[in-house]
Protein backbone atom coordinates (compact mmCIF):
# COMPACT_ATOMS: atom_id res chain seq x y z
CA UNK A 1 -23.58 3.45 -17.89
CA UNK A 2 -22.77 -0.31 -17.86
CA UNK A 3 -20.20 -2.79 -15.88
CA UNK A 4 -19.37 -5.64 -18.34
CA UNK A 5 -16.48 -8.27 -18.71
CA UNK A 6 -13.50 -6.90 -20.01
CA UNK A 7 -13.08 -7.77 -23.87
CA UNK A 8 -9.43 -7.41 -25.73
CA UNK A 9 -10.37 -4.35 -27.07
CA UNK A 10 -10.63 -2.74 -23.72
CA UNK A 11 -6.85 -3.43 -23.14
CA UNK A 12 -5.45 -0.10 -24.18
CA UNK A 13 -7.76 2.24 -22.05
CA UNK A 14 -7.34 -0.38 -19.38
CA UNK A 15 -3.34 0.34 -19.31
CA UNK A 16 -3.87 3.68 -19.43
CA UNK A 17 -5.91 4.10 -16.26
CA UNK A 18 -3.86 1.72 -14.79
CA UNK A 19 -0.90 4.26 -15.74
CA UNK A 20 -2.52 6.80 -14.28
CA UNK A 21 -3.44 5.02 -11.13
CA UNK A 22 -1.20 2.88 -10.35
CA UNK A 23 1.27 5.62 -8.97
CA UNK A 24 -1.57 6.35 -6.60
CA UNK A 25 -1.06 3.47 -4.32
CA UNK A 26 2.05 4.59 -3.48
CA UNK A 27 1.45 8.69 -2.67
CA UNK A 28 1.08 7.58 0.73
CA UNK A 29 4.79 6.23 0.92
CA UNK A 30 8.30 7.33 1.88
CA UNK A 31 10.26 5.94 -0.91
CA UNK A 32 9.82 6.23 -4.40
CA UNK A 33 8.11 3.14 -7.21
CA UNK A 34 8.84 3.30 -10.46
CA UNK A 35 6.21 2.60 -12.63
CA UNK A 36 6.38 0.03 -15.67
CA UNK A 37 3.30 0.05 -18.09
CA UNK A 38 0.83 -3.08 -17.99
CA UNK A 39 2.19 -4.20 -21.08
CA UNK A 40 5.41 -4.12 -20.48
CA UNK A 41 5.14 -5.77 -16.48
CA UNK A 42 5.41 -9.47 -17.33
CA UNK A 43 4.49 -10.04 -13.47
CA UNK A 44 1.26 -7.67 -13.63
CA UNK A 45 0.19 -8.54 -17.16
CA UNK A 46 0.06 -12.19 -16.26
CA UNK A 47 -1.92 -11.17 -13.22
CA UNK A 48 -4.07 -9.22 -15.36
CA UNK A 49 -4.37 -12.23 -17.63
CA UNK A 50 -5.49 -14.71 -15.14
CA UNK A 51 -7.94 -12.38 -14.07
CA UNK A 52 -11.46 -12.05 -13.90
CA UNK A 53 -12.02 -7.98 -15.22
CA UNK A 54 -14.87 -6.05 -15.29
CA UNK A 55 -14.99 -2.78 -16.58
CA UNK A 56 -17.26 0.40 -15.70
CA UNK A 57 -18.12 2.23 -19.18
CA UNK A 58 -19.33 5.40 -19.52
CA UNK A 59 -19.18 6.84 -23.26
CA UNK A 60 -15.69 4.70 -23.00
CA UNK A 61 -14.13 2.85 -20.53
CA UNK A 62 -13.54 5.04 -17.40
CA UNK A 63 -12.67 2.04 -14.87
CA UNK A 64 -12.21 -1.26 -14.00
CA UNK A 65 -12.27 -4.03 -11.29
CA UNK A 66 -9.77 -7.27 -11.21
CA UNK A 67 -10.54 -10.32 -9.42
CA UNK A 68 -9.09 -14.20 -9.27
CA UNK A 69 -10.86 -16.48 -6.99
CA UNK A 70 -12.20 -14.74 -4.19
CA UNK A 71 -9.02 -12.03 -4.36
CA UNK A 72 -9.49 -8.54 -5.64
CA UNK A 73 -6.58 -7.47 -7.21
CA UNK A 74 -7.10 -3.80 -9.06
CA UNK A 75 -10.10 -1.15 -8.64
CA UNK A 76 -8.87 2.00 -10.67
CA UNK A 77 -10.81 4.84 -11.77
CA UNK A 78 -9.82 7.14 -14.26
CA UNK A 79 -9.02 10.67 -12.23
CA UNK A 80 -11.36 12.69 -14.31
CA UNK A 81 -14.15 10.40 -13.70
CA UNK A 82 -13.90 10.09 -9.55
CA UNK A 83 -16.11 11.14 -6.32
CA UNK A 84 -18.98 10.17 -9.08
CA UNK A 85 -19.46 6.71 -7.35
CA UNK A 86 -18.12 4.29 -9.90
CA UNK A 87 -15.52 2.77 -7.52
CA UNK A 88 -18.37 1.92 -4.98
CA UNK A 89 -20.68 0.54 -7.82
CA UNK A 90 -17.23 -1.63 -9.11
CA UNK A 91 -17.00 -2.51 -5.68
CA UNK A 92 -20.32 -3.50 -4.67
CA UNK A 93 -21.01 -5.18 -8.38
CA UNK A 94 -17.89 -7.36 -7.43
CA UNK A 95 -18.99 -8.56 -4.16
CA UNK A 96 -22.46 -9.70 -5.68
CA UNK A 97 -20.23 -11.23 -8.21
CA UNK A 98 -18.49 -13.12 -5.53
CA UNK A 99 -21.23 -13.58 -3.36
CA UNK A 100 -19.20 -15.05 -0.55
CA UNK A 101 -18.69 -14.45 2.94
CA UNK A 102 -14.83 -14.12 2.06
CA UNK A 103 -13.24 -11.97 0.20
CA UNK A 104 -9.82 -10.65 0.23
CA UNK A 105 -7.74 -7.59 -1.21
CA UNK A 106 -4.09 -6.15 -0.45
CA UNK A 107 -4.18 -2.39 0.24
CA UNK A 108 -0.79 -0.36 0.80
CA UNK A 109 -1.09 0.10 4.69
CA UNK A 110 -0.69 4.18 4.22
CA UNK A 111 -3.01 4.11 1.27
CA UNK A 112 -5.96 6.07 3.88
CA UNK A 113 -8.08 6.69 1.23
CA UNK A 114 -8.81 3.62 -0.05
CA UNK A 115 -8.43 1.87 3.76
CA UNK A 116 -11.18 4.40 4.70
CA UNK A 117 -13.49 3.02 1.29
CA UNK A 118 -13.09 -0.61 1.92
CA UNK A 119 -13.54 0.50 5.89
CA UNK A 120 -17.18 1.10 4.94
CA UNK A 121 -17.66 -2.12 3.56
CA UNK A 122 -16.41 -3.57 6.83
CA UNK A 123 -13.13 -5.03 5.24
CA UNK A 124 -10.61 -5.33 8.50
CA UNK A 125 -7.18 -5.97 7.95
CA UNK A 126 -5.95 -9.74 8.65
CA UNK A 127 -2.80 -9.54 7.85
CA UNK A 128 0.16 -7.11 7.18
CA UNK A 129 3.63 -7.64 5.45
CA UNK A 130 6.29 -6.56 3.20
CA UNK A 131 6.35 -6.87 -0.76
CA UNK A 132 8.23 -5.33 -3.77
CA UNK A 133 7.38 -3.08 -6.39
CA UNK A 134 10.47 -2.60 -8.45
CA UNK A 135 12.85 -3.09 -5.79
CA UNK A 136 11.35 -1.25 -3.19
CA UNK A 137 9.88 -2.42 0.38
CA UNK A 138 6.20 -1.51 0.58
CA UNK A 139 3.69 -2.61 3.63
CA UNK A 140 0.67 -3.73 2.90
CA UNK A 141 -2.29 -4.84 4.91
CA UNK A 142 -4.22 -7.90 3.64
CA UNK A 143 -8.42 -6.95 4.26
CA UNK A 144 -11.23 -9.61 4.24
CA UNK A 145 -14.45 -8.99 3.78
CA UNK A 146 -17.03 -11.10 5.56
CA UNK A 147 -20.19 -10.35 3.92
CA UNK A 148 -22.01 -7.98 5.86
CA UNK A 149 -21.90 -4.38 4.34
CA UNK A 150 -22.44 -1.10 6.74
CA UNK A 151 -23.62 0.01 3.33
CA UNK A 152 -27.20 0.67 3.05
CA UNK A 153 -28.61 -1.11 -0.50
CA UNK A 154 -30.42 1.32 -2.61
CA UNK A 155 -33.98 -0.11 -3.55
């Protein structure tokens, strides 16, 4: 078990996690997202691209963590690989990583489960507003994270 920077070589079990979690974020909602691979998403892959990625690895790849500045901007886990911690170890490597007292992510505001993991880290929403995701209106709530953790630190 490992968390290292991405590498080019990662790319095609990064897209498909991201296929298989990106329609995730949007469970929660009323109206249906299409989804449009990484490679094909000229908006995301850019994103992507400017990014800062670290990936979790296992025997492969099972997950990865985006950031650019201070911003987190993707924490997917592959589905067979969850509730074994390696979103909370992305997470916590990440805000070492940062080590700032701000840090920001955008989290769809029905998206409970993942409000309730970034709750623990004492992110509180800042901000909420509208975007789109191929076409559609989505809220989303804007956390910050001010560098105190309710998270105990294993020794």
């Amino acid at each position: 078990m490992s968390i290292r920077k991405y590498t080019e070589l990662d790319f095609e079990v990064i897209e498909n996690i991201y296929l298989l979690c990106k329609p995730e974020e949007f469970i929660y909602e009323s109206v249906n997202v299409t989804i449009v691979p990484l490679g094909q998403d000229q908006i995301r892959l850019t994103e992507f691209r400017e990014s800062t990625v670290f990936v979790f690895e296992l025997e492969s790849v099972v997950g990865f963590i985006t950031v650019i500045d201070k911003h987190i901007g993707w924490l997917y886990v592959d589905p067979n690989y969850r509730k074994q911690g390696i979103g909370r170890q992305l997470l916590e490597f990440m805000l070492k990583y940062l080590s700032s007292n701000t840090v920001t992510l955008n989290v769809t505001k029905n998206n409970t489960p993942a409000l309730s993991l970034y709750a623990k880290y004492n992110f509180v929403t800042v901000k909420e507003f509208d975007v789109l995701v191929s076409g559609v209106k989505i809220e989303v709530c804007q956390l910050s994270y001010n560098g105190v953790s309710k998270i105990k630190k294993s020794a």
